[in-house]
PDB file of N, CA and C in Angstrom:
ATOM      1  N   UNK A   1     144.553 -65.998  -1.828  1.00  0.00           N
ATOM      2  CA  UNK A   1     145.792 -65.543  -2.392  1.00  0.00           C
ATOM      3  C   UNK A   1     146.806 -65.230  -1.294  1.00  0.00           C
ATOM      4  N   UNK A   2     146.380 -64.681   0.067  1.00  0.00           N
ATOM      5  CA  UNK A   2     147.056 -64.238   0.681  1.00  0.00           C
ATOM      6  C   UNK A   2     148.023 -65.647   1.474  1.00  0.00           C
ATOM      7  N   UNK A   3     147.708 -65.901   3.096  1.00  0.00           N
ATOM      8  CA  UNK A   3     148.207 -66.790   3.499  1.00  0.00           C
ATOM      9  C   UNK A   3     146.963 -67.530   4.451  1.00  0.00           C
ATOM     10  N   UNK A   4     147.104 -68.300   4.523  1.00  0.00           N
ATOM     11  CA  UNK A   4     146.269 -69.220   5.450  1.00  0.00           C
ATOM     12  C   UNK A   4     145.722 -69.454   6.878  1.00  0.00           C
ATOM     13  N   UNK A   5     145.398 -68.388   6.546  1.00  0.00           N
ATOM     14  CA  UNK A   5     145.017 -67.686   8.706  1.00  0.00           C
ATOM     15  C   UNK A   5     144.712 -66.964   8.548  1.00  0.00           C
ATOM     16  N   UNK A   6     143.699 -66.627   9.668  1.00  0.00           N
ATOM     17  CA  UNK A   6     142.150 -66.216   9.487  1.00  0.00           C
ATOM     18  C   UNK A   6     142.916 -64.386   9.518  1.00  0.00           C
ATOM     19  N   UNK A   7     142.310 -63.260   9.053  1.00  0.00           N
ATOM     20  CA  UNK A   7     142.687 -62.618   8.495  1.00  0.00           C
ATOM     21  C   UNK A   7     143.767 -62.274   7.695  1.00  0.00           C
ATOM     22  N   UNK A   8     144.104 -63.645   7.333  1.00  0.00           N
ATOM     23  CA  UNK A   8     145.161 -63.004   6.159  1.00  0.00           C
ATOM     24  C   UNK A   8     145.006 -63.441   4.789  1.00  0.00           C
ATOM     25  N   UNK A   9     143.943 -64.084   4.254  1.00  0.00           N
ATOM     26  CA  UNK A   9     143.661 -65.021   3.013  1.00  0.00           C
ATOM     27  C   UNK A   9     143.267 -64.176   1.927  1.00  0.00           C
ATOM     28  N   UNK A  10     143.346 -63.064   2.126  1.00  0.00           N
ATOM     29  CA  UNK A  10     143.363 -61.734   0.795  1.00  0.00           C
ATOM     30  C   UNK A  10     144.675 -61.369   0.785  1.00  0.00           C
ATOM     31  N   UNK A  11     144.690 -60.704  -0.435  1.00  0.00           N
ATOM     32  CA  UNK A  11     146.490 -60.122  -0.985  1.00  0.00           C
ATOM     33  C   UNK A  11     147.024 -59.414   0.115  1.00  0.00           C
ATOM     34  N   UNK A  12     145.776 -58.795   1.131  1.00  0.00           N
ATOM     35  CA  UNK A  12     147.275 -58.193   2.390  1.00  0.00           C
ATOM     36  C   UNK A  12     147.189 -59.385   3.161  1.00  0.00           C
ATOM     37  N   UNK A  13     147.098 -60.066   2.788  1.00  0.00           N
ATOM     38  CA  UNK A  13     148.065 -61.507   3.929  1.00  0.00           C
ATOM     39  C   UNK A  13     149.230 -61.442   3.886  1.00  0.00           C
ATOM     40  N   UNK A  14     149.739 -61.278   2.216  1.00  0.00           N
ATOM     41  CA  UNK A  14     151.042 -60.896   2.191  1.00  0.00           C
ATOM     42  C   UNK A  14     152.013 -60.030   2.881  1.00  0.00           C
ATOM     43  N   UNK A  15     151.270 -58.951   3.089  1.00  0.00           N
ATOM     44  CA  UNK A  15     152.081 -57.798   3.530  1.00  0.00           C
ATOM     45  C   UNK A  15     152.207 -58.626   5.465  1.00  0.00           C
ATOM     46  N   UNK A  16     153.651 -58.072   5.994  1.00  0.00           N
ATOM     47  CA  UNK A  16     153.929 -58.728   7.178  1.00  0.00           C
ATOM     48  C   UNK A  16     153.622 -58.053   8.261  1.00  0.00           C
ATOM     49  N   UNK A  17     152.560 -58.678   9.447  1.00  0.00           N
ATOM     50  CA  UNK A  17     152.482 -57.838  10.505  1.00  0.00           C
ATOM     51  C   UNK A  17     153.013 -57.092  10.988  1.00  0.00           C
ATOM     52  N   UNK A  18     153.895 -56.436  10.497  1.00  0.00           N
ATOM     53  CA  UNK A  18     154.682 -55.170  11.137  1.00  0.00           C
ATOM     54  C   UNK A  18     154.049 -53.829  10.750  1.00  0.00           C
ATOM     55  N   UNK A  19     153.878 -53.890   9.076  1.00  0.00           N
ATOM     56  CA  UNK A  19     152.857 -53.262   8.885  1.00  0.00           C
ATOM     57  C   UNK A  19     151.653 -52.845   9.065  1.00  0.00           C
ATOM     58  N   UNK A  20     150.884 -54.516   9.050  1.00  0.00           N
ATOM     59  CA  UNK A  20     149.290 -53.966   9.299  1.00  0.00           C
ATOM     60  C   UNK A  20     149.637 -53.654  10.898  1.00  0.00           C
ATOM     61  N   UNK A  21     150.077 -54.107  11.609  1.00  0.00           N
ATOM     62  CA  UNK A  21     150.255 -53.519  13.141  1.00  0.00           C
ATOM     63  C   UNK A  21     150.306 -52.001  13.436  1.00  0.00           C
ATOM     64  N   UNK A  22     151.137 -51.627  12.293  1.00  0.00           N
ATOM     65  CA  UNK A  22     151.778 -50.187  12.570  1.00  0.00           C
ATOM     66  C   UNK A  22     150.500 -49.556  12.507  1.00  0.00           C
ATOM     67  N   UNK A  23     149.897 -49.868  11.222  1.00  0.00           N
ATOM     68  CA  UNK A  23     148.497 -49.142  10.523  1.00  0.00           C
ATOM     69  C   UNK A  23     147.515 -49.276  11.513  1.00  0.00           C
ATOM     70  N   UNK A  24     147.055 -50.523  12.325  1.00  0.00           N
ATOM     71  CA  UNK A  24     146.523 -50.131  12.846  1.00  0.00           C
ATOM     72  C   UNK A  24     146.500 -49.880  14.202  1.00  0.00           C
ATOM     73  N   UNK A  25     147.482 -49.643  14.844  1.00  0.00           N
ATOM     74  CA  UNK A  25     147.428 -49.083  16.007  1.00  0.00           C
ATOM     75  C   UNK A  25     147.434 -47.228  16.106  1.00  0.00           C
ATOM     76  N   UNK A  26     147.551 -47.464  14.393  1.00  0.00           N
ATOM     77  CA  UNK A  26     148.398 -45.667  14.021  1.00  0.00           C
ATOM     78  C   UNK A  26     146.492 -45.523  14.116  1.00  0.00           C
ATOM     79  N   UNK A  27     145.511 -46.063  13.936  1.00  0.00           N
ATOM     80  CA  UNK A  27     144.025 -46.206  13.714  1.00  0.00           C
ATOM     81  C   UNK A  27     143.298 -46.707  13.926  1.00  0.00           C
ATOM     82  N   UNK A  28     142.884 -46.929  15.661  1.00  0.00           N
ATOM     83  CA  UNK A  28     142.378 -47.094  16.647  1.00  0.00           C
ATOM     84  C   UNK A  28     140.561 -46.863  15.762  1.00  0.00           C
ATOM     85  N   UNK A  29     139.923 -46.072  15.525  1.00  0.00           N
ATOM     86  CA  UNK A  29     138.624 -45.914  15.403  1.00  0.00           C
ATOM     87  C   UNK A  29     138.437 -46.292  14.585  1.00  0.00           C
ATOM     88  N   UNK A  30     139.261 -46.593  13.468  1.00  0.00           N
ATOM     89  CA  UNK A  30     139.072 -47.674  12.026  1.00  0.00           C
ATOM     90  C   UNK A  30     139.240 -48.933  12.315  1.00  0.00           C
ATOM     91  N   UNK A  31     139.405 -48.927  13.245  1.00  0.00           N
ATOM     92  CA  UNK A  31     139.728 -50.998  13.056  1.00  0.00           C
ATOM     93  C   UNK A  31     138.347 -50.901  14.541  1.00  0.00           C
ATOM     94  N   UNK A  32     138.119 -49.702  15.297  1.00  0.00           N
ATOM     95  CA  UNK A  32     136.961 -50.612  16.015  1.00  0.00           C
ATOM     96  C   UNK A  32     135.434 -50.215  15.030  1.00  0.00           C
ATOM     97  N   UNK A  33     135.628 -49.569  14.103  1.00  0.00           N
ATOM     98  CA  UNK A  33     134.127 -49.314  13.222  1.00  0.00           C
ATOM     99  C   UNK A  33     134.595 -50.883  12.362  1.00  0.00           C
ATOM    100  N   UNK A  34     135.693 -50.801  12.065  1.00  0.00           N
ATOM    101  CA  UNK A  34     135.517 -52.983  11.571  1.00  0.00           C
ATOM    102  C   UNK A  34     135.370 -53.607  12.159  1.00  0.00           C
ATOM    103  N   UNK A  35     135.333 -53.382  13.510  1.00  0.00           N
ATOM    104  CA  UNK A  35     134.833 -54.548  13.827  1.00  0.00           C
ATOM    105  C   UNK A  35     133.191 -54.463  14.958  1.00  0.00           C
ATOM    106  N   UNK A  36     132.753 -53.152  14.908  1.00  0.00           N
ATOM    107  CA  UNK A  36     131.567 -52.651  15.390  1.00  0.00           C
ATOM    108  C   UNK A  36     130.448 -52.118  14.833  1.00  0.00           C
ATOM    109  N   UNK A  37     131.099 -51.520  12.954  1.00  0.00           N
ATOM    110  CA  UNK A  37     130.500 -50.311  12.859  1.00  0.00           C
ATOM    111  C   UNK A  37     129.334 -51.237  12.027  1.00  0.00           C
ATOM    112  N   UNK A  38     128.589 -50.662  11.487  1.00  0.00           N
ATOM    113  CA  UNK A  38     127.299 -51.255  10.586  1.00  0.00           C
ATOM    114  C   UNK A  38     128.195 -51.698   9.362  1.00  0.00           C
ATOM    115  N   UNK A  39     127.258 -52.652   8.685  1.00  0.00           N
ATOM    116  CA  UNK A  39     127.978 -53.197   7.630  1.00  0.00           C
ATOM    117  C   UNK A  39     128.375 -52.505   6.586  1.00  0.00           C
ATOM    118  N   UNK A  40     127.685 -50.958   6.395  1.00  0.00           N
ATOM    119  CA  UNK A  40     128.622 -50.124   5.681  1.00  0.00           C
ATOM    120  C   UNK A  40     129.871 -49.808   6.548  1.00  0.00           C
ATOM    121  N   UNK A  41     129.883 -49.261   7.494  1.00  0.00           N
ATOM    122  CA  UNK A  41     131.207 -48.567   8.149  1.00  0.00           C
ATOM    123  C   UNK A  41     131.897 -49.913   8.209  1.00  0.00           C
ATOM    124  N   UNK A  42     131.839 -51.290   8.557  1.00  0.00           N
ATOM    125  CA  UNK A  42     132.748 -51.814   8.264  1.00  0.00           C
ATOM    126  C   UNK A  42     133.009 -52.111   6.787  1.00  0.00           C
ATOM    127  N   UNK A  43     132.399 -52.141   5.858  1.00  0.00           N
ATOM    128  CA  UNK A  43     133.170 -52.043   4.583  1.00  0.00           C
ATOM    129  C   UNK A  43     134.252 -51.069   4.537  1.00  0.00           C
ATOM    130  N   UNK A  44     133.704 -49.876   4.357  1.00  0.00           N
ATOM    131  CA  UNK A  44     134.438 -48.803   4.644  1.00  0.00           C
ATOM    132  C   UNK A  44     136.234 -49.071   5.387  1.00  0.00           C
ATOM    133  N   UNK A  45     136.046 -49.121   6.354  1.00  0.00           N
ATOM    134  CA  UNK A  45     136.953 -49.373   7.776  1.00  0.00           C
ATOM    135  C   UNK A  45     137.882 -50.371   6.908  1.00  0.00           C
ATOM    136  N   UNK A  46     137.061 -51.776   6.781  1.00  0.00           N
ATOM    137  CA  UNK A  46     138.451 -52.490   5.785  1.00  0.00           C
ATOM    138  C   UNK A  46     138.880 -52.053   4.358  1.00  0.00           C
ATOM    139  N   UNK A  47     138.277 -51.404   3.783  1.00  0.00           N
ATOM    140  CA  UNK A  47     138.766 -51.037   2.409  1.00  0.00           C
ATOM    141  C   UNK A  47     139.622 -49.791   2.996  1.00  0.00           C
ATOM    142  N   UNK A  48     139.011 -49.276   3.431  1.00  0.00           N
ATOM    143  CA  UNK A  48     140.556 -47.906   3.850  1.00  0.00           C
ATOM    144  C   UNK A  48     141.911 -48.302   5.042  1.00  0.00           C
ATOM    145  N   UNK A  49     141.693 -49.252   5.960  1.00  0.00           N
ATOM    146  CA  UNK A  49     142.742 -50.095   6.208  1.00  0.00           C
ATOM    147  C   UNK A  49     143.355 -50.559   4.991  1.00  0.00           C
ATOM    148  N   UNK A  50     142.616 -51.105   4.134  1.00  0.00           N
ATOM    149  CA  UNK A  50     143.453 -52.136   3.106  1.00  0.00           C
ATOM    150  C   UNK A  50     144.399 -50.843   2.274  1.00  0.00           C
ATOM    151  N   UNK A  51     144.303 -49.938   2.206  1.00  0.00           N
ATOM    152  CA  UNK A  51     144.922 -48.859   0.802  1.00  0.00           C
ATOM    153  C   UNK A  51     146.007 -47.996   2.361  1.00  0.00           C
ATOM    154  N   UNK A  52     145.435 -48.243   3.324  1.00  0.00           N
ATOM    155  CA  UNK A  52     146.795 -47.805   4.867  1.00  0.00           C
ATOM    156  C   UNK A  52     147.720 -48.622   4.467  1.00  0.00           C
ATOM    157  N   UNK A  53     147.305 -50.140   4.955  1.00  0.00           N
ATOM    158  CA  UNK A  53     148.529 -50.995   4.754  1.00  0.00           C
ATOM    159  C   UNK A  53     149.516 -51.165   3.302  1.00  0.00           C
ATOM    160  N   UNK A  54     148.333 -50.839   2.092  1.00  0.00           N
ATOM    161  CA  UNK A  54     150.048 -50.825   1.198  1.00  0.00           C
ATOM    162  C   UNK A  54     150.251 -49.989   1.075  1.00  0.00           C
ATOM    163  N   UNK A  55     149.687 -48.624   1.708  1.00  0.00           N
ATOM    164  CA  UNK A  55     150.566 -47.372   1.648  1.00  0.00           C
ATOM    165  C   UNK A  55     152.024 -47.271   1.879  1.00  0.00           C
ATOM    166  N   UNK A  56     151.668 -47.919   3.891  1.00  0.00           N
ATOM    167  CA  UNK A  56     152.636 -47.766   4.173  1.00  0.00           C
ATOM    168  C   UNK A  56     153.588 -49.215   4.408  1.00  0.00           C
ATOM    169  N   UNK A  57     153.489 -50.317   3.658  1.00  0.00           N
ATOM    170  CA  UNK A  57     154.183 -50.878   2.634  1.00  0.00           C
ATOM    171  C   UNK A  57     155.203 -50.473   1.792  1.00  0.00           C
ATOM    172  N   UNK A  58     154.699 -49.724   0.783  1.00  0.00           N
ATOM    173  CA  UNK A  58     155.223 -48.948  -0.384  1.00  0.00           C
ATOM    174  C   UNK A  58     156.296 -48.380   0.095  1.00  0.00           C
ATOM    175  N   UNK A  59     155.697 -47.596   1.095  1.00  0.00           N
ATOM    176  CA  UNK A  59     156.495 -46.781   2.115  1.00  0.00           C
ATOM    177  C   UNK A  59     157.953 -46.876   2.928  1.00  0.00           C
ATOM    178  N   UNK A  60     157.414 -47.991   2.931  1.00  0.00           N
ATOM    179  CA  UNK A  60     158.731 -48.156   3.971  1.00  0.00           C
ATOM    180  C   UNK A  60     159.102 -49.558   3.677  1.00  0.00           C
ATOM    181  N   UNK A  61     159.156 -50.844   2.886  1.00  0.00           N
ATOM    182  CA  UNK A  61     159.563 -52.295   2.751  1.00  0.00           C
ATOM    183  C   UNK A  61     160.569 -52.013   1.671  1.00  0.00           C
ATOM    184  N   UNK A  62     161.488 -52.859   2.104  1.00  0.00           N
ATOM    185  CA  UNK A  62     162.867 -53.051   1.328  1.00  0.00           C
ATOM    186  C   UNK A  62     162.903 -54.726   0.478  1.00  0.00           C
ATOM    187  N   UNK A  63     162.975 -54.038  -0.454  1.00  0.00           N
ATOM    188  CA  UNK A  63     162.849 -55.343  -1.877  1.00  0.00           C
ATOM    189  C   UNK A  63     164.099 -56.132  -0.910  1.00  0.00           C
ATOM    190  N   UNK A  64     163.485 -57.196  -1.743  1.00  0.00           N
ATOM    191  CA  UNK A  64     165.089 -58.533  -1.501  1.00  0.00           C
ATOM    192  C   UNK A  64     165.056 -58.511   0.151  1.00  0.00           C
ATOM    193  N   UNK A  65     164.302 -58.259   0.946  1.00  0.00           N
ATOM    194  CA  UNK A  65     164.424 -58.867   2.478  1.00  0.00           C
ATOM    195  C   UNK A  65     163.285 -59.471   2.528  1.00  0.00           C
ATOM    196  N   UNK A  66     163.026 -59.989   4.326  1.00  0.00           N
ATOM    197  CA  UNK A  66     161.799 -61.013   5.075  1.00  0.00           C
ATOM    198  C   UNK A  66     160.577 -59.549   4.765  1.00  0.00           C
ATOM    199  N   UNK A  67     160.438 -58.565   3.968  1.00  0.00           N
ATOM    200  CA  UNK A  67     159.488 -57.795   3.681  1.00  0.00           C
ATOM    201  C   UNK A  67     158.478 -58.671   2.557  1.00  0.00           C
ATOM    202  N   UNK A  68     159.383 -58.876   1.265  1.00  0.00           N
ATOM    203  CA  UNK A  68     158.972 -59.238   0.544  1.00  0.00           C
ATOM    204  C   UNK A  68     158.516 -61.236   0.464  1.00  0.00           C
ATOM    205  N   UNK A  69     158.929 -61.517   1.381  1.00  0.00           N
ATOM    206  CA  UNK A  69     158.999 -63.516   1.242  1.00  0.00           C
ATOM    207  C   UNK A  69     157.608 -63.975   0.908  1.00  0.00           C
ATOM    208  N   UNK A  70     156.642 -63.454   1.483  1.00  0.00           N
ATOM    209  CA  UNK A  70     155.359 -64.210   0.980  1.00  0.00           C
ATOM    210  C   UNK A  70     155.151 -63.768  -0.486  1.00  0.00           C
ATOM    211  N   UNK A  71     155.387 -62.251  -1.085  1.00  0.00           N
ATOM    212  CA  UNK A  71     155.031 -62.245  -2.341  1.00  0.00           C
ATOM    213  C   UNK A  71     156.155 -62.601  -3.689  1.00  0.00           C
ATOM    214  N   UNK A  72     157.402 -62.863  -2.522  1.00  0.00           N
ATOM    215  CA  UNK A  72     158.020 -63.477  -3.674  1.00  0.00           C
ATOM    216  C   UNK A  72     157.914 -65.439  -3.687  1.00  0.00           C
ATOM    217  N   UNK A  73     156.909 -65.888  -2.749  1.00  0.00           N
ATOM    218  CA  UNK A  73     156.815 -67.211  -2.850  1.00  0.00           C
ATOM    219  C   UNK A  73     155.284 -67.307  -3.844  1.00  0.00           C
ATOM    220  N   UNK A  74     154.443 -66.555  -3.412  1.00  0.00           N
ATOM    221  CA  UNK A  74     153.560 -66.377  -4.680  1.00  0.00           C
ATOM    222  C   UNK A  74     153.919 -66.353  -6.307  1.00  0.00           C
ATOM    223  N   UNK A  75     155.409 -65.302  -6.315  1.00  0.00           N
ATOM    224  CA  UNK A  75     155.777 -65.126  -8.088  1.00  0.00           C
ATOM    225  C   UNK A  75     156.477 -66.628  -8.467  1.00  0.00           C
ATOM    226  N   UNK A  76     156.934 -67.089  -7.321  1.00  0.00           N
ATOM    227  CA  UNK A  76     158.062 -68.507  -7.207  1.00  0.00           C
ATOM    228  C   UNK A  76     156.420 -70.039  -8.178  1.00  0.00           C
ATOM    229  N   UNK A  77     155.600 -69.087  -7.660  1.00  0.00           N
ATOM    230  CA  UNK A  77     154.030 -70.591  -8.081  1.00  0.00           C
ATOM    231  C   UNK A  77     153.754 -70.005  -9.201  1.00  0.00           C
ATOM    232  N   UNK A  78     153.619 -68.724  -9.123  1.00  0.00           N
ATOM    233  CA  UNK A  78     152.993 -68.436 -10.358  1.00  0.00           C
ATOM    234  C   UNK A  78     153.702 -68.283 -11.929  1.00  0.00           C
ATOM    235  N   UNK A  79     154.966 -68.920 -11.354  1.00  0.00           N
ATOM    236  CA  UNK A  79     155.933 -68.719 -12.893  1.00  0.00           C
ATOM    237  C   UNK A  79     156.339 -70.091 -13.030  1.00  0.00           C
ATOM    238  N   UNK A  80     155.819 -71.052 -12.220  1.00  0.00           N
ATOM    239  CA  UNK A  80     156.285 -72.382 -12.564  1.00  0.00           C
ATOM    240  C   UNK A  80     154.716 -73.371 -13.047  1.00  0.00           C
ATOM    241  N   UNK A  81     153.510 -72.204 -12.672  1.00  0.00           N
ATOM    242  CA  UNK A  81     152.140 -72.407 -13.156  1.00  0.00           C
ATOM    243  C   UNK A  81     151.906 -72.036 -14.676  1.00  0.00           C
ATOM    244  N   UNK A  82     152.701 -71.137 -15.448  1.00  0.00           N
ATOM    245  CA  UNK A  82     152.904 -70.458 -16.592  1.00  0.00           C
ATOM    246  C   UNK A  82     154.002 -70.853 -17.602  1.00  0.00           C
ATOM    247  N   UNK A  83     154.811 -72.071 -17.325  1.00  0.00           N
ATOM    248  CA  UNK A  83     155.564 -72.546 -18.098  1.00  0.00           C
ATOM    249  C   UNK A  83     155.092 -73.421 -18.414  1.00  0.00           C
TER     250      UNK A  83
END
């Protein structure tokens, strides 16, 4: 659903590296238990990254700009898939 490169092919593909960047540099020990911790702590690590990044999404992205372009090229397929 997301975009086509290698961590981004889930719905936060959408969201634009500015974000997941912010998130995770703001969370240094969560992104190294994803990519160190046991296969629980990395579940963990990406599911609570994933609810960071559209936090602060929500947070701070302005409708109608380069915030929104991948999920408004998704609604652009999915309403011409439904007619």
């Amino acid at each position: 659903m997301g975009v086509n490169k290698a961590g981004s092919r889930s719905i936060e593909g959408l969201i634009p590296d500015l974000y997941k960047n912010r998130v995770n540099t703001g969370n240094p020990e969560l992104v190294q238990q994803g990519i160190h911790g046991t296969k629980e702590e990395q579940k963990f690590a990406k599911n609570r990254l994933k609810s960071l990044y559209l936090a602060d999404f929500k947070d701070n992205a302005q409708p109608n700009t380069e915030d929104y372009s991948e999920f408004y090229k998704l609604t652009k397929i999915l309403n011409k898939a439904f007619k």
